[in-house]
Structure formats: C-alpha cells, structure tokens
PDB file of N, CA and C in Angstrom:
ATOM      1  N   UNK A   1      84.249 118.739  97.131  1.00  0.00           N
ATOM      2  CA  UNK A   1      84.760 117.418  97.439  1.00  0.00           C
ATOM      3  C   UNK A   1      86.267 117.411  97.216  1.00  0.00           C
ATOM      4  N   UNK A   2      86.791 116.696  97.933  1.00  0.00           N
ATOM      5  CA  UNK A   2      88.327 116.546  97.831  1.00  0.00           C
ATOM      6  C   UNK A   2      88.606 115.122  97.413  1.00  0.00           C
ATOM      7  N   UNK A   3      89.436 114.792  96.740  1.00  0.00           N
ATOM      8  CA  UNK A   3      89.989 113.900  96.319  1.00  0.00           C
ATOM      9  C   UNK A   3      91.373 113.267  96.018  1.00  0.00           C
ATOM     10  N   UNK A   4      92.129 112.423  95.889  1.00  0.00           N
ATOM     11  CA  UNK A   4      92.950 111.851  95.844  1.00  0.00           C
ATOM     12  C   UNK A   4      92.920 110.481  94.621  1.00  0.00           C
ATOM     13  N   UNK A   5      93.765 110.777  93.841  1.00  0.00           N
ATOM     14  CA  UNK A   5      94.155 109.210  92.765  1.00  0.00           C
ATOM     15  C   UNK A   5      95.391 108.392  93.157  1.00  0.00           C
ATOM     16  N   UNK A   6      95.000 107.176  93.516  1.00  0.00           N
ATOM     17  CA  UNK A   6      95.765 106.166  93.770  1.00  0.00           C
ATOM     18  C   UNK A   6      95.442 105.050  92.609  1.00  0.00           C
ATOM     19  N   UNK A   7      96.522 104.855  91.590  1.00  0.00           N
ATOM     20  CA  UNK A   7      96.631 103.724  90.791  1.00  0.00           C
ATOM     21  C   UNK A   7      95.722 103.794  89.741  1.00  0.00           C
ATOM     22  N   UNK A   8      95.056 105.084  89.579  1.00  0.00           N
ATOM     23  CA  UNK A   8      93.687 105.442  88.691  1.00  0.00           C
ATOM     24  C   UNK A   8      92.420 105.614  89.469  1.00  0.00           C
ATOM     25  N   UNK A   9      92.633 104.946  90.400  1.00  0.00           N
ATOM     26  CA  UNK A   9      90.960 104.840  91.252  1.00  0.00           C
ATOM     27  C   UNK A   9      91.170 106.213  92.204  1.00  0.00           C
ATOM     28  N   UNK A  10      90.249 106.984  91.878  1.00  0.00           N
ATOM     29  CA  UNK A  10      89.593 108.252  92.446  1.00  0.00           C
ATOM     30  C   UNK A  10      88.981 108.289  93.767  1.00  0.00           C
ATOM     31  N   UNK A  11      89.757 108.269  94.996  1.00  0.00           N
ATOM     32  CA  UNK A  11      88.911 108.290  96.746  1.00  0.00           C
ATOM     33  C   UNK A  11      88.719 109.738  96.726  1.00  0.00           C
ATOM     34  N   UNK A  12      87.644 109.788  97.677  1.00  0.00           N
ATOM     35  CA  UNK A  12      86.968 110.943  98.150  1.00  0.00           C
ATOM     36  C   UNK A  12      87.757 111.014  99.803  1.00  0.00           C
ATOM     37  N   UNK A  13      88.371 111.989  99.960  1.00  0.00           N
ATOM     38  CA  UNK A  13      88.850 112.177 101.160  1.00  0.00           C
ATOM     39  C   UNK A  13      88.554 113.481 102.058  1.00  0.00           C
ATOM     40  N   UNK A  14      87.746 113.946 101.785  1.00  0.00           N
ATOM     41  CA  UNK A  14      86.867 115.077 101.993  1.00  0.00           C
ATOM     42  C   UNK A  14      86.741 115.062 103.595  1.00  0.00           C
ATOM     43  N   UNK A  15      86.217 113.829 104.398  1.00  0.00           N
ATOM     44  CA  UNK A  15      86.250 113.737 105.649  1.00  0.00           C
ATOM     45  C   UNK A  15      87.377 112.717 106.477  1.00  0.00           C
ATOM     46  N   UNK A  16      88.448 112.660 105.585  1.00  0.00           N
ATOM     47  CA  UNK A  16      89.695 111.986 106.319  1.00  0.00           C
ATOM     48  C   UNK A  16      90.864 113.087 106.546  1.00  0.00           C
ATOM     49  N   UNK A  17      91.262 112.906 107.960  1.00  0.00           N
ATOM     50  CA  UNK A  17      92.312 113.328 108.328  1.00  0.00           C
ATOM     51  C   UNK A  17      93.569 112.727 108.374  1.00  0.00           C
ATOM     52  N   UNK A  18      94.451 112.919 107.354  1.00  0.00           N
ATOM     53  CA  UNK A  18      96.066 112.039 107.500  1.00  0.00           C
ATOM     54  C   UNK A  18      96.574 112.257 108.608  1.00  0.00           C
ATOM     55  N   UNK A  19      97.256 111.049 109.114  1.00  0.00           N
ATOM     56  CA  UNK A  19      97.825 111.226 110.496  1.00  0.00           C
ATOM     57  C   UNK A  19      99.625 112.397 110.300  1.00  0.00           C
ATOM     58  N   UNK A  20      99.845 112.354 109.096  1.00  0.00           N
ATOM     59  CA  UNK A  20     100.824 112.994 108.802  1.00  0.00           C
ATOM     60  C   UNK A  20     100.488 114.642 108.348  1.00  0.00           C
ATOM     61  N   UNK A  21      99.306 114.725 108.792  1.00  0.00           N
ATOM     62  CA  UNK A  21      99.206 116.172 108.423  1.00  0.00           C
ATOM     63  C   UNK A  21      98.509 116.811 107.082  1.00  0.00           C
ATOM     64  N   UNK A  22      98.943 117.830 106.504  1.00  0.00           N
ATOM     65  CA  UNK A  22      98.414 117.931 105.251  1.00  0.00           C
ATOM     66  C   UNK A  22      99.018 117.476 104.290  1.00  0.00           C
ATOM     67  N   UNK A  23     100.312 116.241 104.192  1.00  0.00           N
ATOM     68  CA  UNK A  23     100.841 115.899 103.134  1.00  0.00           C
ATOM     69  C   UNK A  23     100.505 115.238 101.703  1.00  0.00           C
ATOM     70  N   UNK A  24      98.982 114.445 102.120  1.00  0.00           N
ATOM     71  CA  UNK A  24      98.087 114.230 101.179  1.00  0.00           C
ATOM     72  C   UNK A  24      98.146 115.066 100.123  1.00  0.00           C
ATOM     73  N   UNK A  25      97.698 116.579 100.492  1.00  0.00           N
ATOM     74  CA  UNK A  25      97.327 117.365  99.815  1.00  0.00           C
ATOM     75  C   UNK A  25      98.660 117.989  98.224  1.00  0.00           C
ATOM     76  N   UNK A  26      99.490 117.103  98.548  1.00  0.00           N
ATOM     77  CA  UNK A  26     100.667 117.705  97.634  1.00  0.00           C
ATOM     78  C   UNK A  26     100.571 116.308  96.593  1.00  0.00           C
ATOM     79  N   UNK A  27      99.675 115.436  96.555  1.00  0.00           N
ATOM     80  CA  UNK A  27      99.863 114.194  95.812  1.00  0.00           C
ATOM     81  C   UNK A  27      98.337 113.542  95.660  1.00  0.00           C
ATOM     82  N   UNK A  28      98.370 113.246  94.223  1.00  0.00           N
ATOM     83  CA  UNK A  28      97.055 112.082  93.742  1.00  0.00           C
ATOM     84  C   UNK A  28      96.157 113.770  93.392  1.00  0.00           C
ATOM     85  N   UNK A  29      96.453 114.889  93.344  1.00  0.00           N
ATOM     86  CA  UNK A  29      95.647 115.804  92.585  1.00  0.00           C
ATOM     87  C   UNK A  29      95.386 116.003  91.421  1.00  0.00           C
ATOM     88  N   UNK A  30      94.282 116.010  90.961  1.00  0.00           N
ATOM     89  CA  UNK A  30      94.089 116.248  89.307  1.00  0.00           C
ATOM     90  C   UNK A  30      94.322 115.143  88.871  1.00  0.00           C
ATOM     91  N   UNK A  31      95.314 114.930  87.821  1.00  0.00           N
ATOM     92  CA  UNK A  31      95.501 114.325  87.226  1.00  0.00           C
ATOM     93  C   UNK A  31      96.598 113.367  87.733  1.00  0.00           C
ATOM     94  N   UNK A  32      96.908 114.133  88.988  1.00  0.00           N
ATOM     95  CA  UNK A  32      98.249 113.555  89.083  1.00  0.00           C
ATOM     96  C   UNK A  32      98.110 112.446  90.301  1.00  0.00           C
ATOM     97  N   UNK A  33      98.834 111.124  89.503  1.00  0.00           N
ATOM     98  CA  UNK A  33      98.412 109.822  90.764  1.00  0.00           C
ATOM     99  C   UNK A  33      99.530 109.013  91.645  1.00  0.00           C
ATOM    100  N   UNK A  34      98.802 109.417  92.831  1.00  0.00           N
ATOM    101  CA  UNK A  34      99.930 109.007  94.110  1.00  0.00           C
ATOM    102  C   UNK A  34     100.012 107.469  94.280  1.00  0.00           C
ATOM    103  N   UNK A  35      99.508 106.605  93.606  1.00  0.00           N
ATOM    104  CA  UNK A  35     100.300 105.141  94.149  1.00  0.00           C
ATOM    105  C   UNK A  35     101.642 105.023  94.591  1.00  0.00           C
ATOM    106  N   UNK A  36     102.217 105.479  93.175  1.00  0.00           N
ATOM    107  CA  UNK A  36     103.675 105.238  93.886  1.00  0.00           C
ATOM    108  C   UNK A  36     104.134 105.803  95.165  1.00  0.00           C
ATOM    109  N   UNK A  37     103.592 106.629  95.810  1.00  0.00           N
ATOM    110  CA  UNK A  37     103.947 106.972  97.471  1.00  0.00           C
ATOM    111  C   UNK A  37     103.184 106.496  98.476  1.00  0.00           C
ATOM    112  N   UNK A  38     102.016 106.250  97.740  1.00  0.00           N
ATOM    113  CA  UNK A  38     101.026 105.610  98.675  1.00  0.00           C
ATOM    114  C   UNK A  38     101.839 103.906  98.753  1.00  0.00           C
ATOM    115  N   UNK A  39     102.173 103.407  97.933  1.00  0.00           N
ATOM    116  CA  UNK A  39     103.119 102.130  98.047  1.00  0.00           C
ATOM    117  C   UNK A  39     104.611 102.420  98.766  1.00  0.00           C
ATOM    118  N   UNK A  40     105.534 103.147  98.564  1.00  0.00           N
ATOM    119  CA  UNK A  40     106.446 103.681  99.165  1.00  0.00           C
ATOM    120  C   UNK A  40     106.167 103.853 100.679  1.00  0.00           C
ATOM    121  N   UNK A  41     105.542 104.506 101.229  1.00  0.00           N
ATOM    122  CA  UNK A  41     105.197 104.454 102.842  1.00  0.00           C
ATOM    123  C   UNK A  41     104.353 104.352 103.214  1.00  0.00           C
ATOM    124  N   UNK A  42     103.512 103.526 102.843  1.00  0.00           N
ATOM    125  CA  UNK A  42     102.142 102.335 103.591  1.00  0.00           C
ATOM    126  C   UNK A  42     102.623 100.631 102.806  1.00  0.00           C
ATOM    127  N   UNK A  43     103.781 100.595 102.547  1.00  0.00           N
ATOM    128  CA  UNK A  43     103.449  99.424 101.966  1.00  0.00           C
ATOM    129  C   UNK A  43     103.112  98.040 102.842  1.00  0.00           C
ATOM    130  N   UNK A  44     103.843  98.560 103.853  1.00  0.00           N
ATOM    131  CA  UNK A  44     103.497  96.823 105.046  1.00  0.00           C
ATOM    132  C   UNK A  44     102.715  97.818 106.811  1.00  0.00           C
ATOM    133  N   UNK A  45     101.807  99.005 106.113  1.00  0.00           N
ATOM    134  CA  UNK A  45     100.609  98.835 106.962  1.00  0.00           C
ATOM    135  C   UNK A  45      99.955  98.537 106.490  1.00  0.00           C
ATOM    136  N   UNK A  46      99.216  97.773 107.337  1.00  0.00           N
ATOM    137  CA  UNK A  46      97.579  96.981 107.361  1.00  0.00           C
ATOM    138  C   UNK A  46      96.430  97.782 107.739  1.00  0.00           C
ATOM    139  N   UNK A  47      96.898  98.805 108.688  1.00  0.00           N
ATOM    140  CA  UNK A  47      95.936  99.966 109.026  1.00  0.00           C
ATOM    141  C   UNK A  47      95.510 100.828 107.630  1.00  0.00           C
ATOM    142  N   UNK A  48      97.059 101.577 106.748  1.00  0.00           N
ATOM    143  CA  UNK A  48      96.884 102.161 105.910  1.00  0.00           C
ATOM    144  C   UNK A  48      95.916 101.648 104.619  1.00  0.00           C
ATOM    145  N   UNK A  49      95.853 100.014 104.282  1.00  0.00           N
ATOM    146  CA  UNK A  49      95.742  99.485 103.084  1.00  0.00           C
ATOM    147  C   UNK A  49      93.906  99.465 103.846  1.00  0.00           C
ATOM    148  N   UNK A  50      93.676  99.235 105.146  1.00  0.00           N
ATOM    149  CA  UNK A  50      91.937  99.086 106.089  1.00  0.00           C
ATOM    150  C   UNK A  50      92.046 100.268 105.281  1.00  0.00           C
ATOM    151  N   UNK A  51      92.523 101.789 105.797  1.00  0.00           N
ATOM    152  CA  UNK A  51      91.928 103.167 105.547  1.00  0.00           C
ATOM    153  C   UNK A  51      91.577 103.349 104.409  1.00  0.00           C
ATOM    154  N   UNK A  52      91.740 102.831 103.453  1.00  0.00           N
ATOM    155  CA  UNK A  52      92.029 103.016 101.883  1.00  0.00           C
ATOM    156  C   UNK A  52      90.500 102.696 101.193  1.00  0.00           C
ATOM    157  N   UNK A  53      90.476 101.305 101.830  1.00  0.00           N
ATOM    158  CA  UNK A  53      89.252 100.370 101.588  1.00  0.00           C
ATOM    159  C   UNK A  53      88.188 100.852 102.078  1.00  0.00           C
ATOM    160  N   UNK A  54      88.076 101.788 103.067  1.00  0.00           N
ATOM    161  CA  UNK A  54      87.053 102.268 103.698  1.00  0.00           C
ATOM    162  C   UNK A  54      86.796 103.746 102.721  1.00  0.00           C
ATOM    163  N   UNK A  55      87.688 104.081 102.118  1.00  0.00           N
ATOM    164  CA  UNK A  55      86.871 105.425 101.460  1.00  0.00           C
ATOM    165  C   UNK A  55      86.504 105.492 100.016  1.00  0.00           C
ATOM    166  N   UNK A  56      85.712 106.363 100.920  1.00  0.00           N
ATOM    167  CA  UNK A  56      84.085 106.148  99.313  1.00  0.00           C
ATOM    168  C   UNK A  56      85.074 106.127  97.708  1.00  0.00           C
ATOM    169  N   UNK A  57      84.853 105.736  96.907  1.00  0.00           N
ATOM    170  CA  UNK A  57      85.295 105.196  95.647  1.00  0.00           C
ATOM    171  C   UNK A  57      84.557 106.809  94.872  1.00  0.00           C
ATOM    172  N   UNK A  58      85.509 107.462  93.868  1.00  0.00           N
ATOM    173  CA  UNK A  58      84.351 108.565  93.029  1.00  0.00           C
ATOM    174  C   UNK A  58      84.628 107.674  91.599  1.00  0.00           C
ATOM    175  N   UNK A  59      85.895 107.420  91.087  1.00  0.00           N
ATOM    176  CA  UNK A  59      85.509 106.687  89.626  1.00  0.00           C
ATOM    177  C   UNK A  59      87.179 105.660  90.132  1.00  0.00           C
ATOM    178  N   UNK A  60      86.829 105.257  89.217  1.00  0.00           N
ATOM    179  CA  UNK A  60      87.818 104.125  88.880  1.00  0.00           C
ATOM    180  C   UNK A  60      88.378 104.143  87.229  1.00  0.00           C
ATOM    181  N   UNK A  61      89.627 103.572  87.049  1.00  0.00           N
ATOM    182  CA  UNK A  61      90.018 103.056  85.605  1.00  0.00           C
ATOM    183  C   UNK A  61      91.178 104.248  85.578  1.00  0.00           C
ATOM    184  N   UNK A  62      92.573 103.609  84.996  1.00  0.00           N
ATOM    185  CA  UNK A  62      94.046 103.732  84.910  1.00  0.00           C
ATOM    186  C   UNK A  62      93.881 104.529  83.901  1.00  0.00           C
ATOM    187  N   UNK A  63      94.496 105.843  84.260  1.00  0.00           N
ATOM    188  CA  UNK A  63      94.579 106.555  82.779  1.00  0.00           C
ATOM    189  C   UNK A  63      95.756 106.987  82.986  1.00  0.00           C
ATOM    190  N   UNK A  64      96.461 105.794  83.317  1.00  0.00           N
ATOM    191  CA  UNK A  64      98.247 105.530  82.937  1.00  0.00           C
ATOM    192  C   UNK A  64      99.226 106.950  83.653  1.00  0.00           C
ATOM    193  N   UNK A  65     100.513 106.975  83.403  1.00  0.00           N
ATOM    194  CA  UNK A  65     101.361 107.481  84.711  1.00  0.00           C
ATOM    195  C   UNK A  65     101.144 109.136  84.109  1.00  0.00           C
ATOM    196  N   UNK A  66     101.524 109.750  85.037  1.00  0.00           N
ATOM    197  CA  UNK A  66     101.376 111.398  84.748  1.00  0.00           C
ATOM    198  C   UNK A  66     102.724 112.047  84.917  1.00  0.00           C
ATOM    199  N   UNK A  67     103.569 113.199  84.981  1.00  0.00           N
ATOM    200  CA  UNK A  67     104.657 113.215  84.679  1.00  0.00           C
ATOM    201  C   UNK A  67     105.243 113.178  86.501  1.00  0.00           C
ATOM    202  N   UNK A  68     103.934 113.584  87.539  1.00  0.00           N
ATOM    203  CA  UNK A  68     104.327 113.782  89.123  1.00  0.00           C
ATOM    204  C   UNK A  68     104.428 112.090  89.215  1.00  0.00           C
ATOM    205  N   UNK A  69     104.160 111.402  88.651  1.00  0.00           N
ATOM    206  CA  UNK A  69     104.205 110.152  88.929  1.00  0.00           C
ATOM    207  C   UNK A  69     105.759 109.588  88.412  1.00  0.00           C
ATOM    208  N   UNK A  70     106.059 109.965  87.327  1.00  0.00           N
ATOM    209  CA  UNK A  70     106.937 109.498  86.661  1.00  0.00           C
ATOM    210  C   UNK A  70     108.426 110.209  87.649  1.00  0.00           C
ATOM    211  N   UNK A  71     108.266 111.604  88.217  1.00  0.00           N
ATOM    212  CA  UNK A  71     108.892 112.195  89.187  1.00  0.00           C
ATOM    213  C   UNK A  71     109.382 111.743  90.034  1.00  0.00           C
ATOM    214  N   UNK A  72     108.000 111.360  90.281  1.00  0.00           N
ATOM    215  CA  UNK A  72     108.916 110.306  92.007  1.00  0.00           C
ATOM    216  C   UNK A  72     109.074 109.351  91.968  1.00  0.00           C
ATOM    217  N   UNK A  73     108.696 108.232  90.594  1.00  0.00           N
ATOM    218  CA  UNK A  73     109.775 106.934  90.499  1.00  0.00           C
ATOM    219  C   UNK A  73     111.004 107.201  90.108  1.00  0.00           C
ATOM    220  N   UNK A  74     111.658 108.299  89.290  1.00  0.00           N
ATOM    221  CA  UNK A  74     112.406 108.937  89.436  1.00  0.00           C
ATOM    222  C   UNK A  74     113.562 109.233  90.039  1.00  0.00           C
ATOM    223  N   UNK A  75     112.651 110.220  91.433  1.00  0.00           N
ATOM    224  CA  UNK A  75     113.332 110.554  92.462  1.00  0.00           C
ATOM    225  C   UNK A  75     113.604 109.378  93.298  1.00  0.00           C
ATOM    226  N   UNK A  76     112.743 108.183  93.420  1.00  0.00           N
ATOM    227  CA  UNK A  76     113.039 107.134  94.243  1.00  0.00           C
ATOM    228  C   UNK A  76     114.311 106.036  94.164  1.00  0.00           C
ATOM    229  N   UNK A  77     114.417 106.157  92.539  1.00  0.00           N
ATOM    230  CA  UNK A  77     115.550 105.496  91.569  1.00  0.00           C
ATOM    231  C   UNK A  77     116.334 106.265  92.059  1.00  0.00           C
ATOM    232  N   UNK A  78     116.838 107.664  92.474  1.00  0.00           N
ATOM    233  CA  UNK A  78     118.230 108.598  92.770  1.00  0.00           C
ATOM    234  C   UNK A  78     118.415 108.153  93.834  1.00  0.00           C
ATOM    235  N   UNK A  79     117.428 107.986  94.614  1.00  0.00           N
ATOM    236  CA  UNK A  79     118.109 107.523  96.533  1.00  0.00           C
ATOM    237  C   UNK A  79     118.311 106.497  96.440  1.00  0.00           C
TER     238      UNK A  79
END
C-alpha cells in the first residue's frame, strides 16, 4: 500500500495517479507530513480538496510537524 500524510490523516494512494507526475512520491512519507504543500498548491482547487475526500482514509490523528515539514515552511518563509 502506498500512502501519503496530510495534516496527520494517513490517505491510501495506492490507485491514484497525480496529474503532476510522480511528485507525490517525494512528500507526506513516513513520518513525514505534506499539508503544508498540499495547502501551498491546491489551496483554491476544488477539484484537488473533491480528490482528497475521495481517498480511502488508513488512520487519522496529528502527531505534530516533522523536520520535512518544518523545511518547507521554512523554505516558503525564504521566497
């Protein structure tokens, strides 16, 4: 199973294809959680926030920022 963490909550993305390619795959692994990019460039699609809602849930609950997280608020603060 493949997976992705957004905001703590654990999607199964096992049968989704990003329209951007394999960039998924560099973010929300392990431990490490992609909200902050998933907010950064989906924030005012409506398609992206549908896609989100549609995939299967594996766990849920915030186990707070990780250091790839803390990275790219970070890096977002430099630009």
């Amino acid at each position: 199973m493949k997976t992705i963490r957004l905001d703590g909550v654990v999607y199964d993305i096992s049968n989704f294809k990003h329209p951007g390619g394999s960039v998924i795959d560099y973010a929300g692994q392990g431990e490490d959680d992609a909200g902050d990019a998933f907010r950064e460039f989906h924030s005012r699609s409506k398609k992206a926030k549908a896609v989100l809602s549609s995939l299967p849930v594996v766990s849920s609950g915030n186990s707070g920022l990780t250091d790839k997280s803390n990275e790219f608020r970070e890096m977002r603060k430099n630009l």
